[in-house]
PDB file of N, CA and C in Angstrom:
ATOM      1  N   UNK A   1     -11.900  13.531 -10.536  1.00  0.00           N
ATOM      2  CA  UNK A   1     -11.484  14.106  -9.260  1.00  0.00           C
ATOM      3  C   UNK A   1     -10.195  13.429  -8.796  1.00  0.00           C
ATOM      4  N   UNK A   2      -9.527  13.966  -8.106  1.00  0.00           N
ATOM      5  CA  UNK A   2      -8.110  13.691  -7.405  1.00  0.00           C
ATOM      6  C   UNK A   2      -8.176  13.920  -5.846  1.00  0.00           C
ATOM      7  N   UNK A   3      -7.101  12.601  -5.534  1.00  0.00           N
ATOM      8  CA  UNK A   3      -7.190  12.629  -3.976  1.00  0.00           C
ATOM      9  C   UNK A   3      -6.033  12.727  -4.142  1.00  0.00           C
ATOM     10  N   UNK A   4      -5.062  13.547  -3.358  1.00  0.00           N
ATOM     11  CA  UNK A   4      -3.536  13.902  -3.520  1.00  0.00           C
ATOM     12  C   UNK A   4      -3.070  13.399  -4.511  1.00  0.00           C
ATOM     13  N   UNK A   5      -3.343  14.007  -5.862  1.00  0.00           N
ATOM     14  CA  UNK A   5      -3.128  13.747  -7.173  1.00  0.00           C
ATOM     15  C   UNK A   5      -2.775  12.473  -8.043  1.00  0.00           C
ATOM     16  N   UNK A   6      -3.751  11.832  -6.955  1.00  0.00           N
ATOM     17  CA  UNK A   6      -4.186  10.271  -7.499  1.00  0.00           C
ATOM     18  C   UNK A   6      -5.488  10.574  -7.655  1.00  0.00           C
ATOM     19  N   UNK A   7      -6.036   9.909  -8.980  1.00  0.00           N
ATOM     20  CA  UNK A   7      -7.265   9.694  -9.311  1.00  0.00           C
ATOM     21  C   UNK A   7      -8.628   8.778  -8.128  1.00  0.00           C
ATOM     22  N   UNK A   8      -9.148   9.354  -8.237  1.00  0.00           N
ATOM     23  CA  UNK A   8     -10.098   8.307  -7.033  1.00  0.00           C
ATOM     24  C   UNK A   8     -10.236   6.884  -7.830  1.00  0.00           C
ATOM     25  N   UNK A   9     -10.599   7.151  -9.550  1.00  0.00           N
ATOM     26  CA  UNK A   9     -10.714   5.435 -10.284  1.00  0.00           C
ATOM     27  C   UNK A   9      -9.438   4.963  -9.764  1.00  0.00           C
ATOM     28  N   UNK A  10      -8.279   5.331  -9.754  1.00  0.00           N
ATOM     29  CA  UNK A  10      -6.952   4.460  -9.316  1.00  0.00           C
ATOM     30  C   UNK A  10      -7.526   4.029  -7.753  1.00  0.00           C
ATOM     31  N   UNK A  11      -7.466   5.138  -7.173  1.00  0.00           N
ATOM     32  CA  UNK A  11      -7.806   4.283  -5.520  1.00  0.00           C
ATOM     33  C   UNK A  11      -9.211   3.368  -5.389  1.00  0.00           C
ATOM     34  N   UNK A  12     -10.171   3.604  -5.942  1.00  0.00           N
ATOM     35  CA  UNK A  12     -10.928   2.690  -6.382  1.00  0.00           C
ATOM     36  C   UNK A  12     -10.904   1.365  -6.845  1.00  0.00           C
ATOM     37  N   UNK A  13      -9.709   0.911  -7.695  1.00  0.00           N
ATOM     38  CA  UNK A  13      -9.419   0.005  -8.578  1.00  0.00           C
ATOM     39  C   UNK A  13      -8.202  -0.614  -7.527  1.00  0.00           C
ATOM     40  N   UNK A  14      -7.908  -0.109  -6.603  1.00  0.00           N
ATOM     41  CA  UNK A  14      -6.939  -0.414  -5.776  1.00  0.00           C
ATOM     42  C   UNK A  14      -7.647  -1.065  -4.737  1.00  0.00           C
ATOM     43  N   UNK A  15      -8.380  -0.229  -4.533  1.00  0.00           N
ATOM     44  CA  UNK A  15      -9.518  -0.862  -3.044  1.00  0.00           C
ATOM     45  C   UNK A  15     -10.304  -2.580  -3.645  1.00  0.00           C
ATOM     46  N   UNK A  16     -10.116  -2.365  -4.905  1.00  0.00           N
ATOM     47  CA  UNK A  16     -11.028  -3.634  -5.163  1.00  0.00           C
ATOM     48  C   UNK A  16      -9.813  -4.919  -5.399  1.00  0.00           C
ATOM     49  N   UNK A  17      -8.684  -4.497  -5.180  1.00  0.00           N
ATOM     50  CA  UNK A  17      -7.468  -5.416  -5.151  1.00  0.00           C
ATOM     51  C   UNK A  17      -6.920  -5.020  -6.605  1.00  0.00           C
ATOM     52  N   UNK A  18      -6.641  -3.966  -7.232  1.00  0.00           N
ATOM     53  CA  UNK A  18      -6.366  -4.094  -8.038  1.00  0.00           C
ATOM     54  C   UNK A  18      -4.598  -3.070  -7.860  1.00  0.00           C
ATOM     55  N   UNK A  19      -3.267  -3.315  -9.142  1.00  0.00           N
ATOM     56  CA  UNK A  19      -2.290  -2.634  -8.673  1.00  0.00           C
ATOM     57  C   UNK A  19      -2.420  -1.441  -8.847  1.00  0.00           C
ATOM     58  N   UNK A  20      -1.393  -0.759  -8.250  1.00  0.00           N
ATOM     59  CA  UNK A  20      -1.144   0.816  -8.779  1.00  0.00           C
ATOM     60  C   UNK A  20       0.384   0.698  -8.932  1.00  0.00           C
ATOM     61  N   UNK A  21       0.841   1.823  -9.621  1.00  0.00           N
ATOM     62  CA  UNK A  21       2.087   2.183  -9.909  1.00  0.00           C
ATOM     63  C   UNK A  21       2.752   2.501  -9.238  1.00  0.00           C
ATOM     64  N   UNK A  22       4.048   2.326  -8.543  1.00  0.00           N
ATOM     65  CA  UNK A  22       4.480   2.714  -7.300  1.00  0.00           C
ATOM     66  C   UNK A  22       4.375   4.110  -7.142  1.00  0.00           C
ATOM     67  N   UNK A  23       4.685   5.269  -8.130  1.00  0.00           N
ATOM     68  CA  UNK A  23       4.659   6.599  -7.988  1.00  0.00           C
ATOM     69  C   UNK A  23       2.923   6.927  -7.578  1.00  0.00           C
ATOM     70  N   UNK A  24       1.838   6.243  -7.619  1.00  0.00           N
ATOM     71  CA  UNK A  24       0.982   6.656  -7.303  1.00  0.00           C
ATOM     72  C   UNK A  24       0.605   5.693  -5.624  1.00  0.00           C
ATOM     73  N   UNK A  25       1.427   5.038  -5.386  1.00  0.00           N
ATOM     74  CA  UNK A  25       1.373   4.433  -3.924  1.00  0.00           C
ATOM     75  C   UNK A  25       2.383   5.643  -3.179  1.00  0.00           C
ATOM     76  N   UNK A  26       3.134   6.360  -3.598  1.00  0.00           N
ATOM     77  CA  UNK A  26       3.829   7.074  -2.899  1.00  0.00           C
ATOM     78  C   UNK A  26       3.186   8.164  -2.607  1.00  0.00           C
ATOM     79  N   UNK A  27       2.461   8.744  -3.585  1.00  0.00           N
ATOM     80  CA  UNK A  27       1.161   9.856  -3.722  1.00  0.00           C
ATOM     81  C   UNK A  27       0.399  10.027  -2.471  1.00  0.00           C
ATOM     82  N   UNK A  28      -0.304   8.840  -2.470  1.00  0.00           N
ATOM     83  CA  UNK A  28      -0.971   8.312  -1.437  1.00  0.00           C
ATOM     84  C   UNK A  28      -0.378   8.476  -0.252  1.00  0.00           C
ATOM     85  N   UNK A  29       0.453   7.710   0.245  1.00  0.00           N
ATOM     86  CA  UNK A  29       1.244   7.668   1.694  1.00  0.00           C
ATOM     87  C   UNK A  29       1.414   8.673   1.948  1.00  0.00           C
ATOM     88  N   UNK A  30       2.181  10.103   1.333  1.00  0.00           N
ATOM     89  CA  UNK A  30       2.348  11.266   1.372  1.00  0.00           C
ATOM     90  C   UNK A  30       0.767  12.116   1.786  1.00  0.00           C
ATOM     91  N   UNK A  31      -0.520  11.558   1.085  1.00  0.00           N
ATOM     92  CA  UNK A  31      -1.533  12.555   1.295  1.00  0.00           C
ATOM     93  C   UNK A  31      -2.304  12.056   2.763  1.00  0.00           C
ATOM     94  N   UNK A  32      -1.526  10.593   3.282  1.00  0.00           N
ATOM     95  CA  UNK A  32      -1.916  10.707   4.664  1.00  0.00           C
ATOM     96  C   UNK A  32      -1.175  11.259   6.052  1.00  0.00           C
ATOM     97  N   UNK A  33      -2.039  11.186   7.103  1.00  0.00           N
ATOM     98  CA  UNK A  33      -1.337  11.872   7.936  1.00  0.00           C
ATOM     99  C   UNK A  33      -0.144  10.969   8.290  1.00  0.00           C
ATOM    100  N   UNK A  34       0.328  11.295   9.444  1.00  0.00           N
ATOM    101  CA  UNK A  34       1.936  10.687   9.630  1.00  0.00           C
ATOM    102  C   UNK A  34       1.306   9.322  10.532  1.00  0.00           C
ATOM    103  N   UNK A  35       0.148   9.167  11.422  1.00  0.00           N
ATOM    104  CA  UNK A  35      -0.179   8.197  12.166  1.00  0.00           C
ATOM    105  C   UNK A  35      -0.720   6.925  10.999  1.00  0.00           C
ATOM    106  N   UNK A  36      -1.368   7.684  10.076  1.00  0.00           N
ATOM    107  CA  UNK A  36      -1.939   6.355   8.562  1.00  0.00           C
ATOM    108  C   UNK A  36      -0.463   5.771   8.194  1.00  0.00           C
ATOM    109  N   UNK A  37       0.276   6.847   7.560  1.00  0.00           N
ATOM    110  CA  UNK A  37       1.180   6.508   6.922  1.00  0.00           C
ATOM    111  C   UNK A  37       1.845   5.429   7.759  1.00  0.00           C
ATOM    112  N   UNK A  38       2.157   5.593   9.007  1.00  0.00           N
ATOM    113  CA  UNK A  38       2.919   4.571   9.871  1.00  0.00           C
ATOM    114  C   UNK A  38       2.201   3.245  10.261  1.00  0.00           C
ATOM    115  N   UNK A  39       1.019   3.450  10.220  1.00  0.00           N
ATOM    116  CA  UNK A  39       0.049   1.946  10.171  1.00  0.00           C
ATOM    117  C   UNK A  39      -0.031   1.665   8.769  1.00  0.00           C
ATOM    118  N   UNK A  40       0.230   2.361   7.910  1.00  0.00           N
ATOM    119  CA  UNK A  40       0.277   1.285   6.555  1.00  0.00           C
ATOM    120  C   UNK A  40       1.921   0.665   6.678  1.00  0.00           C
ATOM    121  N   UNK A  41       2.816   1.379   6.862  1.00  0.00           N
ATOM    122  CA  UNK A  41       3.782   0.880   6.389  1.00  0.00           C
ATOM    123  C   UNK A  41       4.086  -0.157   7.434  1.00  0.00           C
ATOM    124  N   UNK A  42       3.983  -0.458   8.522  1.00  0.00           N
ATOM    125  CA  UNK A  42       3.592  -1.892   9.719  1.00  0.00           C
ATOM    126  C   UNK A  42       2.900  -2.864   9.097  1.00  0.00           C
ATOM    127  N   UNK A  43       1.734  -2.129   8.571  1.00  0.00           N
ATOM    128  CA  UNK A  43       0.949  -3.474   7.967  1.00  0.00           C
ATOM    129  C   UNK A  43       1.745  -4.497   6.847  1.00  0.00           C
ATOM    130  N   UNK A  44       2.719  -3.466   6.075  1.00  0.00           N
ATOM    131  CA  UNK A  44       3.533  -3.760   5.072  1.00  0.00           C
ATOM    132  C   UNK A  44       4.799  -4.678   5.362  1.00  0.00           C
ATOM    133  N   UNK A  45       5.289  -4.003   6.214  1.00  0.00           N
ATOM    134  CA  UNK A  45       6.219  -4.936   6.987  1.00  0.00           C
ATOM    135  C   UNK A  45       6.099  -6.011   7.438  1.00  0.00           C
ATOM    136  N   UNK A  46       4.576  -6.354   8.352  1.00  0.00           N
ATOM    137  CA  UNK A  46       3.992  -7.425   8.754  1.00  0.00           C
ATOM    138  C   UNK A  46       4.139  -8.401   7.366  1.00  0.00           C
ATOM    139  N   UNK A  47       3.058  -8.018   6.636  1.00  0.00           N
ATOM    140  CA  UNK A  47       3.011  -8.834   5.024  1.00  0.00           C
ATOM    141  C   UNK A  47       4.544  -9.631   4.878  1.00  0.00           C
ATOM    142  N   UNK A  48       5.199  -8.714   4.931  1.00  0.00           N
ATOM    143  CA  UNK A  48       6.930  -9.037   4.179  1.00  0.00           C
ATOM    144  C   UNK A  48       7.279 -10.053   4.640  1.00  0.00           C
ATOM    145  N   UNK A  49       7.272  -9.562   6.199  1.00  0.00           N
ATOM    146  CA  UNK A  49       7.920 -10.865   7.132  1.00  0.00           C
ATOM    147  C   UNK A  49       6.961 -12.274   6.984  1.00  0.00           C
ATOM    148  N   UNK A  50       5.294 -12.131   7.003  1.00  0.00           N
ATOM    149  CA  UNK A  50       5.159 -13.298   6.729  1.00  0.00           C
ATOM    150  C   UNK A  50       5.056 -13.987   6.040  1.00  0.00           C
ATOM    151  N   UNK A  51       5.325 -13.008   4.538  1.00  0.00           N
ATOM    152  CA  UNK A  51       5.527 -13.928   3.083  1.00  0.00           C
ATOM    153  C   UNK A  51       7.028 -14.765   3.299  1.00  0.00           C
ATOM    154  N   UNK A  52       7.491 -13.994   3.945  1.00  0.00           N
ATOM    155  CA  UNK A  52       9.214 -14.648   3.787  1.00  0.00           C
ATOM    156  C   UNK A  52       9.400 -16.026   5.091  1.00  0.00           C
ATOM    157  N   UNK A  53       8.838 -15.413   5.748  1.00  0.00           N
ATOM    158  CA  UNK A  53       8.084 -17.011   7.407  1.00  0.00           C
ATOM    159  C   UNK A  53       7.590 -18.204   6.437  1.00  0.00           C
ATOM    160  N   UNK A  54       6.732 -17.780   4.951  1.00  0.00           N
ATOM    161  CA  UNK A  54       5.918 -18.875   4.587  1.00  0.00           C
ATOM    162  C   UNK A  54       7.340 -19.751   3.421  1.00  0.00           C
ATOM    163  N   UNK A  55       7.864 -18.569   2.739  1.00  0.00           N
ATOM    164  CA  UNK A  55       8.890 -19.174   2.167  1.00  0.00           C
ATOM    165  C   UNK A  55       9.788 -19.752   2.806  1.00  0.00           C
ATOM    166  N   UNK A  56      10.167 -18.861   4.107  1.00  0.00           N
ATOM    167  CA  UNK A  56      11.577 -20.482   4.718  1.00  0.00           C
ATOM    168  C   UNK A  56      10.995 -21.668   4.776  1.00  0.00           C
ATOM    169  N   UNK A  57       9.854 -22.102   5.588  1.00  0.00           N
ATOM    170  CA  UNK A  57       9.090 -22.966   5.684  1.00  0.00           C
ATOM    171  C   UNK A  57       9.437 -23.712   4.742  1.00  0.00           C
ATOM    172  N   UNK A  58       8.967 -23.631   3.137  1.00  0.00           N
ATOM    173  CA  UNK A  58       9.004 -24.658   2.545  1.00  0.00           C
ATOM    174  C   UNK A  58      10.195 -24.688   1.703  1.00  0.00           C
ATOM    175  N   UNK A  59      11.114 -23.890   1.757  1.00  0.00           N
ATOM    176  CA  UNK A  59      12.530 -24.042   1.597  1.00  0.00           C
ATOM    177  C   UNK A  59      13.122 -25.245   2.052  1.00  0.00           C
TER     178      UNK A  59
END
């Protein structure tokens, strides 16, 4: 079966921390609505900034 022509084993294997391919992370974002899509990509941003907060740090 397919969830916006990603496999559910991919989103499955994703949910359990596992990667996906960027063309199938784009899949995804696209098969949510515009309010998901914009809370994932915040959450993403968040991540960025505080991987890069943890790297100045010990720079």
């Amino acid at each position: 079966m397919e969830v916006g022509k990603v496999h559910t084993s991919q989103v499955s294997r994703f949910r359990q921390g596992g990667n996906l391919r960027i063309q199938s992370v784009e899949k995804i974002l696209v098969a949510l609505p515009p309010a998901a899509q914009v809370y994932l990509l915040k959450l993403l941003i968040m991540d960025i900034e505080s991987r890069q907060n943890h790297h100045d740090k010990d720079s």
